[in-house]
Protein backbone atom coordinates (compact mmCIF):
# COMPACT_ATOMS: atom_id res chain seq x y z
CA UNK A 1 89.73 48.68 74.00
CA UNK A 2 92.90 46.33 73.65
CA UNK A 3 94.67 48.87 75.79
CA UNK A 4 92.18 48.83 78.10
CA UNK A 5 91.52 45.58 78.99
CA UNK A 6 93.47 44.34 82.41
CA UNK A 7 93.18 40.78 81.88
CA UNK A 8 94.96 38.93 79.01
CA UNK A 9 91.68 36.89 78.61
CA UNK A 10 89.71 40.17 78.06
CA UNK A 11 92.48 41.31 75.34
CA UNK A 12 92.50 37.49 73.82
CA UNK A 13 88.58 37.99 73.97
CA UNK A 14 88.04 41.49 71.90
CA UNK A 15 91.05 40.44 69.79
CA UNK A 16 89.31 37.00 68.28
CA UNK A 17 86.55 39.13 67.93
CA UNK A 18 87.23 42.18 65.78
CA UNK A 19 90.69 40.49 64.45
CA UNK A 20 88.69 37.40 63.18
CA UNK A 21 85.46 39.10 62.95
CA UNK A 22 83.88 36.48 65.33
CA UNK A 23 80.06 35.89 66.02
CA UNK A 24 79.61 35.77 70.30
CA UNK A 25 78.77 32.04 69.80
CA UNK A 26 81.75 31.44 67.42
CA UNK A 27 84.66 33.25 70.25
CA UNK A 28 82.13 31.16 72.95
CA UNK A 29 82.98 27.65 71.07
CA UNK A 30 86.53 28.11 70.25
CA UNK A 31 88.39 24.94 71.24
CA UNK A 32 91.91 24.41 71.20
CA UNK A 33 92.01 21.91 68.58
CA UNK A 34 90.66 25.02 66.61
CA UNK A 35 93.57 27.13 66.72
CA UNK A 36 96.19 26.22 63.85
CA UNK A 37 99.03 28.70 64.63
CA UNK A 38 101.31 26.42 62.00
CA UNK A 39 99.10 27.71 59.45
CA UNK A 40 98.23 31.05 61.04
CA UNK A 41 94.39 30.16 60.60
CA UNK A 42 91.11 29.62 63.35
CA UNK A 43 89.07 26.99 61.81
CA UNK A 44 85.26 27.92 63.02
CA UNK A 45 83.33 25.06 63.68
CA UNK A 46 79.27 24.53 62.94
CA UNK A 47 78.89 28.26 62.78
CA UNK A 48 75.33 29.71 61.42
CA UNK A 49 74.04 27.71 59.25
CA UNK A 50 76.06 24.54 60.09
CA UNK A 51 78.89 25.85 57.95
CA UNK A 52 82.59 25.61 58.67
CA UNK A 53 85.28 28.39 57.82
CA UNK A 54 88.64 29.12 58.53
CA UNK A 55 89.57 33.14 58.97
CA UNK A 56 93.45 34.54 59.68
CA UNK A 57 94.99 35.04 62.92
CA UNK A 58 97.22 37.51 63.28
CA UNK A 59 101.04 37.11 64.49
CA UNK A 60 100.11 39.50 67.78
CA UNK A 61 97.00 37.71 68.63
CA UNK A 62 99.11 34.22 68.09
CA UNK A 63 101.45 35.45 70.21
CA UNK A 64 98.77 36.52 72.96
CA UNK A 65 96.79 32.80 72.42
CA UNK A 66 100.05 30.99 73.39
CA UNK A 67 101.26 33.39 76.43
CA UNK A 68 97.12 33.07 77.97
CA UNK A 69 96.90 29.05 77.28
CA UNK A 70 100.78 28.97 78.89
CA UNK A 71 99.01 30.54 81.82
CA UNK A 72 95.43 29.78 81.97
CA UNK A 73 95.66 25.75 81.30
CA UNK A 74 92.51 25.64 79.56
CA UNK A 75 91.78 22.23 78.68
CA UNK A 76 88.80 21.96 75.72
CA UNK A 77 88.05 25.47 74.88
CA UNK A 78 89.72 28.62 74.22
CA UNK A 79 87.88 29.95 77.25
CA UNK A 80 87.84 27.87 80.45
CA UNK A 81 87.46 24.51 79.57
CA UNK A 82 84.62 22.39 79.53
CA UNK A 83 81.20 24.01 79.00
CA UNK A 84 79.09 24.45 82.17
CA UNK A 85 75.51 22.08 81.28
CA UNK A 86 73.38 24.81 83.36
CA UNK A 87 71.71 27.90 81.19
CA UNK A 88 73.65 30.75 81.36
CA UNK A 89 76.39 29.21 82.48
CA UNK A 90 79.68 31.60 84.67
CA UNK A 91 83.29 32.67 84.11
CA UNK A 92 84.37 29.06 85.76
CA UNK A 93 83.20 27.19 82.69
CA UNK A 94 83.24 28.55 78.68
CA UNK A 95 82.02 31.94 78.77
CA UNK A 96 78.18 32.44 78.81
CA UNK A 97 77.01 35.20 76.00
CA UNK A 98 76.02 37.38 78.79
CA UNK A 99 79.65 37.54 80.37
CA UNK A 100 81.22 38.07 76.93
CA UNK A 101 78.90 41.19 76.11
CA UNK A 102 79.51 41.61 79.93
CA UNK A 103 83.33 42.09 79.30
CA UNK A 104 82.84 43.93 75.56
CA UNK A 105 80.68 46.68 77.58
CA UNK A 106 82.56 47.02 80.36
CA UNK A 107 85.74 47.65 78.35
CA UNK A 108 84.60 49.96 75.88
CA UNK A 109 82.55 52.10 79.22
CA UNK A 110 86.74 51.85 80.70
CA UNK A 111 88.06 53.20 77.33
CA UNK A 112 85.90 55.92 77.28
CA UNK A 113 83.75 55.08 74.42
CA UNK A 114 79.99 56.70 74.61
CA UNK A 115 78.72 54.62 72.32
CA UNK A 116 76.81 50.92 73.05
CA UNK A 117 79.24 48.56 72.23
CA UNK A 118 79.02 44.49 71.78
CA UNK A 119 80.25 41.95 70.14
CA UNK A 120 78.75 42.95 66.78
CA UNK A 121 80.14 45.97 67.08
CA UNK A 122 83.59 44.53 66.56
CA UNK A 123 82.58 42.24 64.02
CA UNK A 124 81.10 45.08 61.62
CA UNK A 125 84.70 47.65 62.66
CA UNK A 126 86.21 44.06 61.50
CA UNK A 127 84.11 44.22 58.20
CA UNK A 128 84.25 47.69 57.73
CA UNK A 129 87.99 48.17 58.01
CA UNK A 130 89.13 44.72 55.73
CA UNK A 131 86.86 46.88 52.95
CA UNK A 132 88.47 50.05 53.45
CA UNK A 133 91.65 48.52 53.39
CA UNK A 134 90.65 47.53 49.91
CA UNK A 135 89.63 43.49 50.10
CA UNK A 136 87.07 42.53 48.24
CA UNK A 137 83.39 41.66 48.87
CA UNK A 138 83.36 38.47 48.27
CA UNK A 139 86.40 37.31 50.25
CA UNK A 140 84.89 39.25 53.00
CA UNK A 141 82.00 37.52 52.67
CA UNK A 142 83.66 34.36 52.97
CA UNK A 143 85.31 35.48 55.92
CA UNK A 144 82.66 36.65 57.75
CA UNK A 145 80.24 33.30 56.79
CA UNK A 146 77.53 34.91 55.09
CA UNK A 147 75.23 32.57 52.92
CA UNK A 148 74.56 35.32 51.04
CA UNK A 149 76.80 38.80 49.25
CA UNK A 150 73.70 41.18 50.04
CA UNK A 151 73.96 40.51 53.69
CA UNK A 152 77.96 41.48 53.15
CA UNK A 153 76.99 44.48 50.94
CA UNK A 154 75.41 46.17 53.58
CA UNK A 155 78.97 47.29 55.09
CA UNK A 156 79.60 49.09 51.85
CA UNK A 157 77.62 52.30 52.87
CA UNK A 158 79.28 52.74 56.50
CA UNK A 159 83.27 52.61 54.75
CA UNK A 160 85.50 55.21 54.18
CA UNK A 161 86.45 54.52 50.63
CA UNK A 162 88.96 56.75 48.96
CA UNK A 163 87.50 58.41 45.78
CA UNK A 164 89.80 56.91 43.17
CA UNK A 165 89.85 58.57 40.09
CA UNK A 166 88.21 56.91 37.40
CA UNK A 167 89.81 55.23 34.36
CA UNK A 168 89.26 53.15 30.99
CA UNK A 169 90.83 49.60 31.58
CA UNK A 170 92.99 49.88 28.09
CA UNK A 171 95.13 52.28 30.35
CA UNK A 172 96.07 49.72 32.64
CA UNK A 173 95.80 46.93 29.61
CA UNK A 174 98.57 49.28 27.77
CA UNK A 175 100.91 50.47 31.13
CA UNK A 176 101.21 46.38 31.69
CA UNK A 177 101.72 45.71 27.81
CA UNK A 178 104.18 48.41 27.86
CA UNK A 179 106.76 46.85 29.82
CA UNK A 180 106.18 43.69 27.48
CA UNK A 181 108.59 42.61 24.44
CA UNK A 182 107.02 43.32 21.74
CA UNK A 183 103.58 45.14 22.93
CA UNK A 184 101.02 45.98 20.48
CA UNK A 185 99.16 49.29 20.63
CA UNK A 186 96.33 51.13 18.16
């Protein structure tokens, strides 16, 4: 879908939102005071349940951030300023939820992808992938700002985790003691 996507604010869009694992409302209320590229770091403001979290941006997506505010101007938020005060709002004020599933649909229907997709859809590839590349559940969960680990737990049974062999602890215990002066074994 990155490849796809014609506009930089489309790519900026779908990249906050599976890169971060972003909630429509949270890539909706992104304002530029948010964005701490110093630190590498979007600080999500008054998310669900009135709770604050910061998640990792990536060098690429920094990268893309600075190129689309050199170009775009935006003044409050991420996306087009000010927020419009009707219902709804359009694509001249901060993106309505409608035009950001607007612009997750169309993309993925350009990229060839069958499926339904929207903005949860990226979030849980987001989720899904951090597991498989081996973080752990409760970081995740931190990440993603879930009150609670069983909400988190239920991307366990969609990953793709390799079948490691099992082991007894005292193996590791001993391989670590094993390269320490004077180690102590049965």
């Amino acid at each position: 879908m990155l490849s796809t996507a014609k506009l930089l604010k489309h790519r900026i869009l779908i990249g906050l939102i599976y890169g971060c694992g972003l909630r429509c409302l949270e890539v909706r209320n992104i304002r530029l005071v948010d964005l701490q590229f110093e630190r590498m770091q979007l600080h999500i403001v008054q998310s669900k349940g009135n709770k604050d979290r910061y998640v990792p941006l990536s060098h690429h997506l920094i990268r893309g951030i600075q190129k689309y505010i050199a170009s775009e101007h935006p003044q409050e938020y991420l996306f087009n300023g000010k927020p419009n005060e009707r219902a709804g709002g359009d694509f001249d004020f901060r993106y309505s939820q409608r035009g950001v599933q607007w612009v997750i649909q169309s993309i993925a229907k350009q990229a060839g992808i069958n499926k339904e997709v929207h903005t949860h859809t990226l979030r849980h590839c987001y989720a899904t992938h951090l597991l498989e590349d081996g973080i752990n559940i409760v970081t995740l969960k931190d990440l993603l700002g879930h009150q609670s680990i069983e909400t988190t737990m239920e991307y366990l049974h969609v990953c793709q985790l390799q079948n490691l062999k099992s082991f007894s602890p005292l193996d590791t215990l001993f391989a670590q003691c094993a390269h320490s002066p004077g180690s102590h074994r049965y």
